[in-house]
N, C-alpha and C. Protein backbone atom coordinates (compact mmCIF):
# COMPACT_ATOMS: atom_id res chain seq x y z
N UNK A 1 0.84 -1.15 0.00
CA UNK A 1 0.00 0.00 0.00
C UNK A 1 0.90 1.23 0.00
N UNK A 2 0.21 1.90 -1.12
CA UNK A 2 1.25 3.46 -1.02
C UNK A 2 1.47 4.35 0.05
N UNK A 3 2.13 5.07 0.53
CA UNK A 3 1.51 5.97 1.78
C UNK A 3 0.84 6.92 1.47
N UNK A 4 0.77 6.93 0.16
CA UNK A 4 -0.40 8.31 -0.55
C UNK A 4 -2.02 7.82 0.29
N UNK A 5 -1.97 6.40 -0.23
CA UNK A 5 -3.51 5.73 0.29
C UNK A 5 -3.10 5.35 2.29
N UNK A 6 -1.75 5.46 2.17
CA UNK A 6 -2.12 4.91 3.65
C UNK A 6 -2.76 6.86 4.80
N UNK A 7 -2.12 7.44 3.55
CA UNK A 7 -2.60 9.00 4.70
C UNK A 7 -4.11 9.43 4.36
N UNK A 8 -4.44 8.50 2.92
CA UNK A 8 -5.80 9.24 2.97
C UNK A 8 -6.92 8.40 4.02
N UNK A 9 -6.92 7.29 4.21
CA UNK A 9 -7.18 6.37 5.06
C UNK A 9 -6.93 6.63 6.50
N UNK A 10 -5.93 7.49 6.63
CA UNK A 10 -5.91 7.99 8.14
C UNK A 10 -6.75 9.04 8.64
N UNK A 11 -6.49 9.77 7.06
CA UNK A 11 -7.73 11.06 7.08
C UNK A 11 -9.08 10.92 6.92
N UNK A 12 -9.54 9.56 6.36
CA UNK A 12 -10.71 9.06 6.70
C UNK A 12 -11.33 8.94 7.81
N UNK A 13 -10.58 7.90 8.34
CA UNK A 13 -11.00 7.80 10.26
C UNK A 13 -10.66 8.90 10.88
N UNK A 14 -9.67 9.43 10.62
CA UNK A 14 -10.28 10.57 11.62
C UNK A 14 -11.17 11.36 11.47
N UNK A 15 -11.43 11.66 10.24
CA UNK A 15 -12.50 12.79 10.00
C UNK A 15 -13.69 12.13 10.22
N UNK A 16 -13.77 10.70 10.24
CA UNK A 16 -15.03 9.59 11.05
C UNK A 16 -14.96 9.55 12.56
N UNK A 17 -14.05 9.60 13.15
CA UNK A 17 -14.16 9.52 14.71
C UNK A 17 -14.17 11.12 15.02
N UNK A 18 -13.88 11.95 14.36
CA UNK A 18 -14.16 13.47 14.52
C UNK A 18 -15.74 13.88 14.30
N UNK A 19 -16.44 13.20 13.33
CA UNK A 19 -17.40 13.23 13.03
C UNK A 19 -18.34 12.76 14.15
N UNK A 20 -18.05 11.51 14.32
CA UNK A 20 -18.97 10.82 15.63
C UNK A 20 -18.64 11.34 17.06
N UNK A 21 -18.07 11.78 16.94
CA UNK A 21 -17.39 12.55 18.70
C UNK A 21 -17.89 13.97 18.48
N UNK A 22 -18.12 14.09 17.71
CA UNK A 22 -18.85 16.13 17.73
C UNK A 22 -20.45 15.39 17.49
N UNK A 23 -21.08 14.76 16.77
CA UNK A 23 -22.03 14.53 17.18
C UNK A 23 -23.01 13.84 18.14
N UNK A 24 -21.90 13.67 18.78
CA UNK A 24 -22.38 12.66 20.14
C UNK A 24 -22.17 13.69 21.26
N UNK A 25 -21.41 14.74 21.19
CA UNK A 25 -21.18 15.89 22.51
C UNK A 25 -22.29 16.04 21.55
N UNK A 26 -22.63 16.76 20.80
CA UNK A 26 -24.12 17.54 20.01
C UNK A 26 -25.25 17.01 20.88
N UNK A 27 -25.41 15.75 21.03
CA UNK A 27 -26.72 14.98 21.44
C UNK A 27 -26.30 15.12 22.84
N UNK A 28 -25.39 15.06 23.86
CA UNK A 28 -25.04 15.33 24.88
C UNK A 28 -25.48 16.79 25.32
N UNK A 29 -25.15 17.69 25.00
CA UNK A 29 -25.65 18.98 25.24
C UNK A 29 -27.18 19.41 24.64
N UNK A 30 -27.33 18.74 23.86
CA UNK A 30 -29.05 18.66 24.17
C UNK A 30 -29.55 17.82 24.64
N UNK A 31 -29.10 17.34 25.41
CA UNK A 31 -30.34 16.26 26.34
C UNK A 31 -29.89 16.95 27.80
N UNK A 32 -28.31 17.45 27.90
CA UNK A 32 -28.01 18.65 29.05
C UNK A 32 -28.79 19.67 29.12
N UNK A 33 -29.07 20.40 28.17
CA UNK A 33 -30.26 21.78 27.86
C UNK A 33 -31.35 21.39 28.27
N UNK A 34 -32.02 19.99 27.79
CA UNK A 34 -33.41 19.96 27.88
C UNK A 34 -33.39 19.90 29.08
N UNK A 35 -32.69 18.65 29.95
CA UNK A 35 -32.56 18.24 31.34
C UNK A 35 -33.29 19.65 32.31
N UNK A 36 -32.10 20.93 31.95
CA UNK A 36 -32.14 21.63 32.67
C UNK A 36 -33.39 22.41 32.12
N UNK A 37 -33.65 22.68 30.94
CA UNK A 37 -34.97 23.37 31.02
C UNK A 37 -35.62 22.89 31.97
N UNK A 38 -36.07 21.61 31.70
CA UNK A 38 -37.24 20.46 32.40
C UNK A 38 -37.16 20.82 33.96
N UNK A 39 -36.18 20.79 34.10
CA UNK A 39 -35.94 21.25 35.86
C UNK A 39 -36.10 22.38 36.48
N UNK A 40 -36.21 23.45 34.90
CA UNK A 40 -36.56 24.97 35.62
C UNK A 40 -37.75 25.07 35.93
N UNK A 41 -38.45 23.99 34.64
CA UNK A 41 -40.01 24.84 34.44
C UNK A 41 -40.57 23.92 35.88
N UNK A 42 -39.97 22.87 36.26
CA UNK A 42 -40.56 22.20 37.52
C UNK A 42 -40.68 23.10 38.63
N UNK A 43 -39.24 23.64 38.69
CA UNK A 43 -39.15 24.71 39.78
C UNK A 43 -39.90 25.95 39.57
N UNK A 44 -40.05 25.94 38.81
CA UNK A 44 -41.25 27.71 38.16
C UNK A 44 -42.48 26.89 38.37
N UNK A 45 -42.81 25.55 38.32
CA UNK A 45 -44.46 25.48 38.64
C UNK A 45 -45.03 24.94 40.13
N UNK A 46 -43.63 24.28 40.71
CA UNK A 46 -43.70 24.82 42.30
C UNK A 46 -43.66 25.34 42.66
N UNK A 47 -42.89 26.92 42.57
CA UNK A 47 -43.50 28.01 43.19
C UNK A 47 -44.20 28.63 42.83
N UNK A 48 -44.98 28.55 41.70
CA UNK A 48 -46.40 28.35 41.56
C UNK A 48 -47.54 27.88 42.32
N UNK A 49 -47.39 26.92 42.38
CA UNK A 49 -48.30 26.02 43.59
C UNK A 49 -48.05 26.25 44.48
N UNK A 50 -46.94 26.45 45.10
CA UNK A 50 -47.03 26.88 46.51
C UNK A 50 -47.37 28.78 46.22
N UNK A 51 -46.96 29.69 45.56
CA UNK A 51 -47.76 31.09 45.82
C UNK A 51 -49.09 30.93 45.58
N UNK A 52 -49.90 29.92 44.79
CA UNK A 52 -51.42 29.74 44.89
C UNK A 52 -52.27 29.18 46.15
N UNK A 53 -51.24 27.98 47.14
CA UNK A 53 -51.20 27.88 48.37
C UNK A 53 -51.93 28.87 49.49
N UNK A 54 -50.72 29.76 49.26
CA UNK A 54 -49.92 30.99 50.15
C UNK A 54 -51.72 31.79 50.13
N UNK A 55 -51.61 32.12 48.52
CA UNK A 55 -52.93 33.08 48.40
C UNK A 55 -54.24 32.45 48.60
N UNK A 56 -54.48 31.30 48.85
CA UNK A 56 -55.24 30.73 49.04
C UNK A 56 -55.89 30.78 50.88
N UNK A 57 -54.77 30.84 50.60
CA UNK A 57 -54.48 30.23 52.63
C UNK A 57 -55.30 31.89 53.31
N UNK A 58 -54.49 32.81 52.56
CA UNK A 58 -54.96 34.23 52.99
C UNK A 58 -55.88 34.58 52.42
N UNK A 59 -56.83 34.34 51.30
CA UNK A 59 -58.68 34.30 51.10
C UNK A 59 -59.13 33.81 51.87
N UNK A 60 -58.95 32.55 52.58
CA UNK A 60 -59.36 31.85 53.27
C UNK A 60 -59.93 32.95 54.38
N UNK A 61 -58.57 33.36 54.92
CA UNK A 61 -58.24 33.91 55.81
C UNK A 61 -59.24 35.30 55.71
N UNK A 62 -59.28 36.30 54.99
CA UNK A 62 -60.27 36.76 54.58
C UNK A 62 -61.74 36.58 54.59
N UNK A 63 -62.01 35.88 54.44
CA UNK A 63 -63.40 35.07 54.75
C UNK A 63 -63.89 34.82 56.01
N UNK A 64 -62.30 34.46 56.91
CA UNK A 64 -63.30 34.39 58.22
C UNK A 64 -63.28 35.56 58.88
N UNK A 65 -62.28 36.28 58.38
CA UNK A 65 -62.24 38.05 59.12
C UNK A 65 -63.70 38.75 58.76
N UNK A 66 -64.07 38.41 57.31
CA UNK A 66 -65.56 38.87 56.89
C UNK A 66 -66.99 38.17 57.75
N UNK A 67 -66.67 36.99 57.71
CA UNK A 67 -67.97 35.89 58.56
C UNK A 67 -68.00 36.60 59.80
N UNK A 68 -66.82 36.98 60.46
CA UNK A 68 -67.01 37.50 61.90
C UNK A 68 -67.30 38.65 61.76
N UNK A 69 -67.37 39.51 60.58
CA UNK A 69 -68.10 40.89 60.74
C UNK A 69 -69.28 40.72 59.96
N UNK A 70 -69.75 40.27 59.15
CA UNK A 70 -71.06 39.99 58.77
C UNK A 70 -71.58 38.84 58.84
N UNK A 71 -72.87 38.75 58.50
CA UNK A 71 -73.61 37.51 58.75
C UNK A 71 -74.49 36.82 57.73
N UNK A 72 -74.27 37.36 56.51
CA UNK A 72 -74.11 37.32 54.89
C UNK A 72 -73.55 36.73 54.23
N UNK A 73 -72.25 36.24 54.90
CA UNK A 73 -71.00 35.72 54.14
C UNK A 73 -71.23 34.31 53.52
N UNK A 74 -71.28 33.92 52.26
CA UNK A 74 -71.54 32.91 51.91
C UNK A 74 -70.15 31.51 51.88
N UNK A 75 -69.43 32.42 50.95
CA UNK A 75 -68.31 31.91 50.70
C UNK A 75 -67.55 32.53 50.12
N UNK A 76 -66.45 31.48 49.78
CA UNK A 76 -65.23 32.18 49.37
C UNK A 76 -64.42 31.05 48.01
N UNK A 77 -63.90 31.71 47.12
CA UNK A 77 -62.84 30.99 46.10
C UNK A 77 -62.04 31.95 45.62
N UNK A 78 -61.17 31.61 45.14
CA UNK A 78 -59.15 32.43 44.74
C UNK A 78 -59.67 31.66 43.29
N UNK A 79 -59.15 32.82 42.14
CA UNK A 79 -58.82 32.70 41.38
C UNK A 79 -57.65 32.78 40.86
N UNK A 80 -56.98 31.45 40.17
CA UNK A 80 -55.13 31.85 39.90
C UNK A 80 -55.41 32.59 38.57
N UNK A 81 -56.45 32.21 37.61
CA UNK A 81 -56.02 33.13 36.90
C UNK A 81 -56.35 34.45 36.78
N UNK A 82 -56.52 35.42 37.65
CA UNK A 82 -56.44 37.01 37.76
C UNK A 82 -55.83 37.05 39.27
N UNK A 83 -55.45 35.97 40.12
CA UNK A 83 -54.71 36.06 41.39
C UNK A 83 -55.84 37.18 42.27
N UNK A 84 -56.83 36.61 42.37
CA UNK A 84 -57.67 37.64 43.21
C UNK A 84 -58.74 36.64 43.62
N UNK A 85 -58.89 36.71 45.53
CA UNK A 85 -60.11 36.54 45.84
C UNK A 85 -61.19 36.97 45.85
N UNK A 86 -62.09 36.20 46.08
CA UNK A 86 -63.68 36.66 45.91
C UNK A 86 -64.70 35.47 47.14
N UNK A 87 -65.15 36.43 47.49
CA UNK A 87 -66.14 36.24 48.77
C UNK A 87 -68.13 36.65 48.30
N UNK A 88 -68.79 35.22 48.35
CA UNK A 88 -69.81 35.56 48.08
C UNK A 88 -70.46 35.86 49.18
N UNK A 89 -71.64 36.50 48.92
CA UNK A 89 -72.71 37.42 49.96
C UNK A 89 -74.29 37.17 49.45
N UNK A 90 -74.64 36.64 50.73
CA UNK A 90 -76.37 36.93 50.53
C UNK A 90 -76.77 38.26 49.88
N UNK A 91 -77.20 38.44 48.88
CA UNK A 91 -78.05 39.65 48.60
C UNK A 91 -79.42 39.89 49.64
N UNK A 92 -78.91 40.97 50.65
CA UNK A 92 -79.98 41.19 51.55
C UNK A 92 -81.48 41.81 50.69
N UNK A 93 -81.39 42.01 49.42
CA UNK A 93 -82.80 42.42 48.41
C UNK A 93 -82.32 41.85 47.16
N UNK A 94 -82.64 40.50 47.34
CA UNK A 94 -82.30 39.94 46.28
C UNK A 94 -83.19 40.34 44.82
N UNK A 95 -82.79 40.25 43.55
CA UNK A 95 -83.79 40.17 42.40
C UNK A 95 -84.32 39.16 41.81
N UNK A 96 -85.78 39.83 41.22
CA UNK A 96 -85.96 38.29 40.58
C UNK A 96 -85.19 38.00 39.32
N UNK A 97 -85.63 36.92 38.93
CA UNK A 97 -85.14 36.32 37.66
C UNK A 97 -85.18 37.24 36.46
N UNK A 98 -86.46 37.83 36.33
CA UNK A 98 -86.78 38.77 34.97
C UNK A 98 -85.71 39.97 35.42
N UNK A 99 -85.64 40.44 36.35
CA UNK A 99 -85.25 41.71 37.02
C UNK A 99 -83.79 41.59 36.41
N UNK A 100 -82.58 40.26 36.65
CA UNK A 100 -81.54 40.02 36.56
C UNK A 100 -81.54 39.41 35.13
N UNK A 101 -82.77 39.14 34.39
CA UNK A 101 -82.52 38.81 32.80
C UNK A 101 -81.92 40.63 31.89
N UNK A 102 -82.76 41.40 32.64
CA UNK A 102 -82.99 42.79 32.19
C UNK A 102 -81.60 43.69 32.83
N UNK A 103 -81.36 42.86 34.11
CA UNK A 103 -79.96 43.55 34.22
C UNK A 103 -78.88 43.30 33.32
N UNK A 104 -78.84 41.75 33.19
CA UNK A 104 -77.52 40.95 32.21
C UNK A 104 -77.60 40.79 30.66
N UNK A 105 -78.79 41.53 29.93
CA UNK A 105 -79.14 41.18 28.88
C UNK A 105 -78.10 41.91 27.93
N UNK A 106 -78.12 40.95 26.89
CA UNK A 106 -77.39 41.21 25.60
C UNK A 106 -78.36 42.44 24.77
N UNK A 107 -78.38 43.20 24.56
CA UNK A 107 -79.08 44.26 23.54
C UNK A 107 -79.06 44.27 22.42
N UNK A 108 -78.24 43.48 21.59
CA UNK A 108 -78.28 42.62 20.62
C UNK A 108 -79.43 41.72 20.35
N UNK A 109 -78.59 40.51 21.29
CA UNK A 109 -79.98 39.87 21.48
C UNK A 109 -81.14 39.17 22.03
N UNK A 110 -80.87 40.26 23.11
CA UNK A 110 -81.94 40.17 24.13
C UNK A 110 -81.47 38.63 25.25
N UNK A 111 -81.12 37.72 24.83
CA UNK A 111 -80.29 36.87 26.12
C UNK A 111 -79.26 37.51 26.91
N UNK A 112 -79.25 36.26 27.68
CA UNK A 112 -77.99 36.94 28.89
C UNK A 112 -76.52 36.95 28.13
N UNK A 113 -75.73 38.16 28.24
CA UNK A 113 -74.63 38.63 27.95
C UNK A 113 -73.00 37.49 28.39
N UNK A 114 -73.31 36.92 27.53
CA UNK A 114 -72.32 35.55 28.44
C UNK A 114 -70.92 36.31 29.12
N UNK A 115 -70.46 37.73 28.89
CA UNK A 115 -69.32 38.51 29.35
C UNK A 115 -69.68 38.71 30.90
N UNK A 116 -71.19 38.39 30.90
CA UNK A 116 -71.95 38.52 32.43
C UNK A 116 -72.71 37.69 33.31
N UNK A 117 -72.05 36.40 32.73
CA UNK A 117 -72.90 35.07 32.83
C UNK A 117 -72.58 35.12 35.01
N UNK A 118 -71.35 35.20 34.97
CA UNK A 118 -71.36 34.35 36.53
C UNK A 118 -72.08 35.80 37.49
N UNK A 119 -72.23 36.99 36.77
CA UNK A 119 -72.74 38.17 37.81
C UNK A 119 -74.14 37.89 37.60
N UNK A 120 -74.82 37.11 36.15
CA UNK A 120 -75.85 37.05 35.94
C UNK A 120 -76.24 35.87 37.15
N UNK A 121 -75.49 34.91 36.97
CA UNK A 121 -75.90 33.24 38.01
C UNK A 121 -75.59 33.85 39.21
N UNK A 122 -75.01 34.57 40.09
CA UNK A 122 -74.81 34.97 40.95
C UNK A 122 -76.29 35.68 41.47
N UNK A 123 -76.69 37.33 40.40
CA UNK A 123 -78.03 37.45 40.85
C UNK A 123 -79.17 36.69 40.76
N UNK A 124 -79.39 35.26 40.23
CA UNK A 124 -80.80 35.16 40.01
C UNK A 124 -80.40 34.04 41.29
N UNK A 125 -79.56 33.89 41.99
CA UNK A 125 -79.36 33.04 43.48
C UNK A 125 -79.16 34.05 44.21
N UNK A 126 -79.31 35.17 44.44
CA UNK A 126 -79.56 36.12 45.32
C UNK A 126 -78.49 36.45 45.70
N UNK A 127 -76.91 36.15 45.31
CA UNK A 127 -75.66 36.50 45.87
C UNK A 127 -75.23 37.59 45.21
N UNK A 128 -73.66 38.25 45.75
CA UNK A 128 -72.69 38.89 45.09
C UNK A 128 -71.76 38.92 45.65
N UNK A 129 -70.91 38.85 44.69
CA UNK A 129 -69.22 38.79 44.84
C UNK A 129 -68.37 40.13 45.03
N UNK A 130 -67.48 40.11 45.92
CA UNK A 130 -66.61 41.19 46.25
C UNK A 130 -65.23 40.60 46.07
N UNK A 131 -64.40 41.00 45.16
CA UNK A 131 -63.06 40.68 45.00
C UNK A 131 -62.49 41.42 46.00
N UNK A 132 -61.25 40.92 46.69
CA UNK A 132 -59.80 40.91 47.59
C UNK A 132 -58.86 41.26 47.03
């Protein structure tokens, strides 16, 4: 064998084990990247859950500071998505049904305004909500 063919043959394999060793760190550092994404977004959605906890814990808390000053107080739920509590209340003059069709109505077309559906279900059960 010539050494013309024995150097191109050297330059083969290597440029083959150069080849497979850069694409194997390649696949190494992305499965390193993802790893660590994967581990951020875990840690970003536990403290998530625990600040929905936290705010939860203090609506709660809210609710009974309200029960002990009124006697109305229905209940209570936290919304995560606008991060705000809300405490329902007996409507001490509640409305009727027609009364709260005519409050929530679409003018369009004449049904209830679905942008006003839960203030609408709220009045025709005689409640209302006060956000925290």
């Amino acid at each position: 064998m010539s050494s013309r063919a024995m150097q191109l043959i050297v330059v083969l394999v290597t440029a083959g084990i150069l080849i497979i060793g850069l694409s194997t760190y390649g696949k190494y550092l992305s499965e390193k990247n993802s790893i660590e994404r994967e581990k951020m977004e875990q840690a970003k959605t536990e403290k998530n859950r625990e600040y929905a906890a936290s705010q939860k814990e203090s609506c709660l808390n809210i609710y009974k500071q309200e029960s002990a000053k009124y006697n109305n107080v229905k209940s209570w739920r936290y919304s995560t998505e606008n991060d705000r509590c809300y405490l329902s209340y007996k409507d001490p003059k509640p409305k009727t049904e027609a009364e709260c069709k005519e409050t929530y109505k679409d003018e369009k077309t004449g049904s209830v305004n679905l942008s006003f559906l839960m203030e609408y279900l709220n009045c025709t059960d005689g409640t209302f909500e006060n956000a925290f």
